[in-house]
N, C-alpha and C. Protein backbone atom coordinates (compact mmCIF):
# COMPACT_ATOMS: atom_id res chain seq x y z
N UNK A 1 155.18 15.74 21.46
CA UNK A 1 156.63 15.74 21.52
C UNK A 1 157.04 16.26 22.91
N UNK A 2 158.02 15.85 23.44
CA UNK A 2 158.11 16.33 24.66
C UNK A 2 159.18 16.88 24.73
N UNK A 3 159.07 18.13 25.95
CA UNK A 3 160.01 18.95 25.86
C UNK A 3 161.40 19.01 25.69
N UNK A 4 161.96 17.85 26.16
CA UNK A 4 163.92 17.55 25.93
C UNK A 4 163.91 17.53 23.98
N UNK A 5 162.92 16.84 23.61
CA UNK A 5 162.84 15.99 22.25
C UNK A 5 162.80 17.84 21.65
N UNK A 6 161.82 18.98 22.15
CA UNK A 6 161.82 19.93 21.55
C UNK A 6 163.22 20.58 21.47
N UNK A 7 163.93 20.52 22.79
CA UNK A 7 164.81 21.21 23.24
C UNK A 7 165.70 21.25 21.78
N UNK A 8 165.94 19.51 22.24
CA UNK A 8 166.89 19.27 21.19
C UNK A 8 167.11 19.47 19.77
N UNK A 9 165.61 19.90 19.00
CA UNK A 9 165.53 20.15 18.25
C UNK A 9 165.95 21.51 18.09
N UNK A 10 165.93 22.34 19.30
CA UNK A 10 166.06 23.99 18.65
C UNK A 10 167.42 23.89 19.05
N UNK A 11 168.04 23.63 20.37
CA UNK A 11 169.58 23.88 20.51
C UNK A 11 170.17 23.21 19.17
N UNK A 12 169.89 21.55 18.97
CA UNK A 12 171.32 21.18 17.85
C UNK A 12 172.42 20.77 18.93
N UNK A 13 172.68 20.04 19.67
CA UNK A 13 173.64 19.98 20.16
C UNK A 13 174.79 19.18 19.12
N UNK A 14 176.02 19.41 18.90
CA UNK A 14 176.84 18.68 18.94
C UNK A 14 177.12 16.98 19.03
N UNK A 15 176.95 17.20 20.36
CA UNK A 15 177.66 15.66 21.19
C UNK A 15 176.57 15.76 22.07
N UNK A 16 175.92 14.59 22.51
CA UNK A 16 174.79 14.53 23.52
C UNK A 16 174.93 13.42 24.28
N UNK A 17 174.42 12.94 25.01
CA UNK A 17 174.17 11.66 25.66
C UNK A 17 172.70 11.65 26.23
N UNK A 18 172.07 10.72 26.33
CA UNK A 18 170.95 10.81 26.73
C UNK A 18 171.28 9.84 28.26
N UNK A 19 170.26 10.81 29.48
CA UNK A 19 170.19 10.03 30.80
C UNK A 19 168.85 10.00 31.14
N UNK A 20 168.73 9.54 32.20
CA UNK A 20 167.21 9.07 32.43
C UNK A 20 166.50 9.90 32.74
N UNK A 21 167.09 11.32 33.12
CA UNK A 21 166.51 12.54 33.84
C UNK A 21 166.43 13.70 32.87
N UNK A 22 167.15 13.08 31.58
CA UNK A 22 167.60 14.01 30.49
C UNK A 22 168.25 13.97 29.54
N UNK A 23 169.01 15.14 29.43
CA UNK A 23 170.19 14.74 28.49
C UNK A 23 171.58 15.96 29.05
N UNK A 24 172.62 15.02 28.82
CA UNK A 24 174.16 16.13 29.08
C UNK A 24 174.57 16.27 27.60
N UNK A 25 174.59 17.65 27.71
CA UNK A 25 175.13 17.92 26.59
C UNK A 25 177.01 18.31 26.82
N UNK A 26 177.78 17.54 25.93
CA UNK A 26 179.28 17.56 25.87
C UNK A 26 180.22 18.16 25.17
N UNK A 27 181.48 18.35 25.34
CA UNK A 27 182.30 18.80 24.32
C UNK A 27 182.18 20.31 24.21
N UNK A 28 181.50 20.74 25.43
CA UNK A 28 181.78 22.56 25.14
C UNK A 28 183.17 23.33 25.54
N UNK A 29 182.96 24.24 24.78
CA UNK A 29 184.25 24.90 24.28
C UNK A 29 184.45 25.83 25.43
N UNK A 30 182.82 26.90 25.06
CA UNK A 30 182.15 27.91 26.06
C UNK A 30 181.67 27.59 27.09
N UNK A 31 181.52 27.14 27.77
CA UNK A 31 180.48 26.37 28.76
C UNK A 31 179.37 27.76 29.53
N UNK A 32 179.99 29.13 29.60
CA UNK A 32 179.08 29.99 29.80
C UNK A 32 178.20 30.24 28.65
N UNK A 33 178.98 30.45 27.57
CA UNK A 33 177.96 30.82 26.32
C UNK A 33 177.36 29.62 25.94
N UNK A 34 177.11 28.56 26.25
CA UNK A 34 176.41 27.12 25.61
C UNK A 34 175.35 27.48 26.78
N UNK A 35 175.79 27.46 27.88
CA UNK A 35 174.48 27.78 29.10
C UNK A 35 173.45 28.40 28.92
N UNK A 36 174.19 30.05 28.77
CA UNK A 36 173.22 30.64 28.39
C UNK A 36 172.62 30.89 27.41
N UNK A 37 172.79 29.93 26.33
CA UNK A 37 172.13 29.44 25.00
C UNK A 37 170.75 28.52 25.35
N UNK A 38 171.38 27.41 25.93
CA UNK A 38 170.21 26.90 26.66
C UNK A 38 169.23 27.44 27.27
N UNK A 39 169.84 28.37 28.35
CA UNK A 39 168.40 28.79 29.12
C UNK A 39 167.91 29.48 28.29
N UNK A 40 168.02 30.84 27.03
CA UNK A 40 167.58 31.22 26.69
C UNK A 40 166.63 30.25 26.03
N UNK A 41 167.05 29.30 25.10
CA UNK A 41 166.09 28.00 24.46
C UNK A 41 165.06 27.70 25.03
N UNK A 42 165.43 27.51 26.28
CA UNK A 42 164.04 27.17 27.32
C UNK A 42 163.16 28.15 27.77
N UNK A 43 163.79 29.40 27.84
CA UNK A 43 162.91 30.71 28.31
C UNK A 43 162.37 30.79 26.86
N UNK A 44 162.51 30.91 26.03
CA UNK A 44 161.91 31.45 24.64
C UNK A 44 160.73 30.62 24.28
N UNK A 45 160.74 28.94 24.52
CA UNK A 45 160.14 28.31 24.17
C UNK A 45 159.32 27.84 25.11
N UNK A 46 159.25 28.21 26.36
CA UNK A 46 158.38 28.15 27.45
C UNK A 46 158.24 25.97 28.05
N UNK A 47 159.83 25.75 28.03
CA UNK A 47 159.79 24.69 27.98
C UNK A 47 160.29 24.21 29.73
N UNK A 48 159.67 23.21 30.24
CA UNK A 48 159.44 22.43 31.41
C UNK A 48 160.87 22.38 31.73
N UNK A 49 162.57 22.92 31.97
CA UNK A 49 163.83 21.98 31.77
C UNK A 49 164.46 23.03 32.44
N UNK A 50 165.47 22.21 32.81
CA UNK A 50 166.11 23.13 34.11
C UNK A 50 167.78 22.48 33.27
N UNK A 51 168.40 24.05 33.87
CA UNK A 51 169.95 23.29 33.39
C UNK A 51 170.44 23.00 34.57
N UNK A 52 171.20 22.04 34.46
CA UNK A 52 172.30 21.53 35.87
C UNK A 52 173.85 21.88 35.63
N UNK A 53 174.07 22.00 35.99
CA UNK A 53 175.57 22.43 35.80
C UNK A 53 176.82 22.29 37.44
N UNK A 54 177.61 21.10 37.35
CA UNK A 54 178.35 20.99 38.47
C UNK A 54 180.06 21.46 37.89
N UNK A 55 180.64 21.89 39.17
CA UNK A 55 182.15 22.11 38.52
C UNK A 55 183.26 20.61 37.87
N UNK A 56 182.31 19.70 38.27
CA UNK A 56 182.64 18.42 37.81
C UNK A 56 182.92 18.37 36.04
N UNK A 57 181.57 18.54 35.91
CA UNK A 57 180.46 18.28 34.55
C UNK A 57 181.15 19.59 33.59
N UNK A 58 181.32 20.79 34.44
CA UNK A 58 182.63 21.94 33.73
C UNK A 58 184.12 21.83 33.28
N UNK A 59 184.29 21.19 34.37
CA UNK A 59 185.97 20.66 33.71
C UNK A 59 186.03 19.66 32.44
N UNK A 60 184.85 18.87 32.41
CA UNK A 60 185.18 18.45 30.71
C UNK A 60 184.18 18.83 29.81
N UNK A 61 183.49 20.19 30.20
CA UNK A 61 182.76 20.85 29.18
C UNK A 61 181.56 20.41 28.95
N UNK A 62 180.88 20.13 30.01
CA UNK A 62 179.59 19.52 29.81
C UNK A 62 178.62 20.33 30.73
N UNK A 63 177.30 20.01 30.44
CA UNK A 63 175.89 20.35 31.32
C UNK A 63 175.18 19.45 31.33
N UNK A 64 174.11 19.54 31.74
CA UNK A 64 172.79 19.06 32.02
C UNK A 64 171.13 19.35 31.66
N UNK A 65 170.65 18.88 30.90
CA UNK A 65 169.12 19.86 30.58
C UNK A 65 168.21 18.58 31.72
N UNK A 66 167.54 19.14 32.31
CA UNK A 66 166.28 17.89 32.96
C UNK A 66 165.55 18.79 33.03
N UNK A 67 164.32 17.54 32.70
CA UNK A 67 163.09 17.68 33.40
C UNK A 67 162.89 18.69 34.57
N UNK A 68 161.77 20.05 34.62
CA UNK A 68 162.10 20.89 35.62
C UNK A 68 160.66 19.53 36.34
């Protein structure tokens, strides 16, 4: 299973989209507390994924998980 496929299993996102580098996750409320939900996900689970995060991708409540 590979790591986004794990990710996704422990976060639960909501609203997702899948991209070729990853996945954006959408529709956040928190966008600090969804972040640092994520990284913790990835620090805990010792998983390959980097979050991206632009002030773009913030104004409509979104991030980024990729491939580190």
């Amino acid at each position: 299973m590979s790591d986004i496929l794990k990710f996704i299993k422990k976060y639960d996102p909501s609203k997702m989209k899948q991209l070729k580098t990853g996945i954006e996750i959408r529709g956040v409320a928190d966008i600090e507390k969804a972040i640092s939900r994520a990284e913790y996900v990835i620090e805990k689970n010792k998983l390959n994924l980097t979050v991206v995060n632009t002030a773009e991708m913030a104004a409509y409540g979104a991030f980024e998980i990729q491939e580190a």
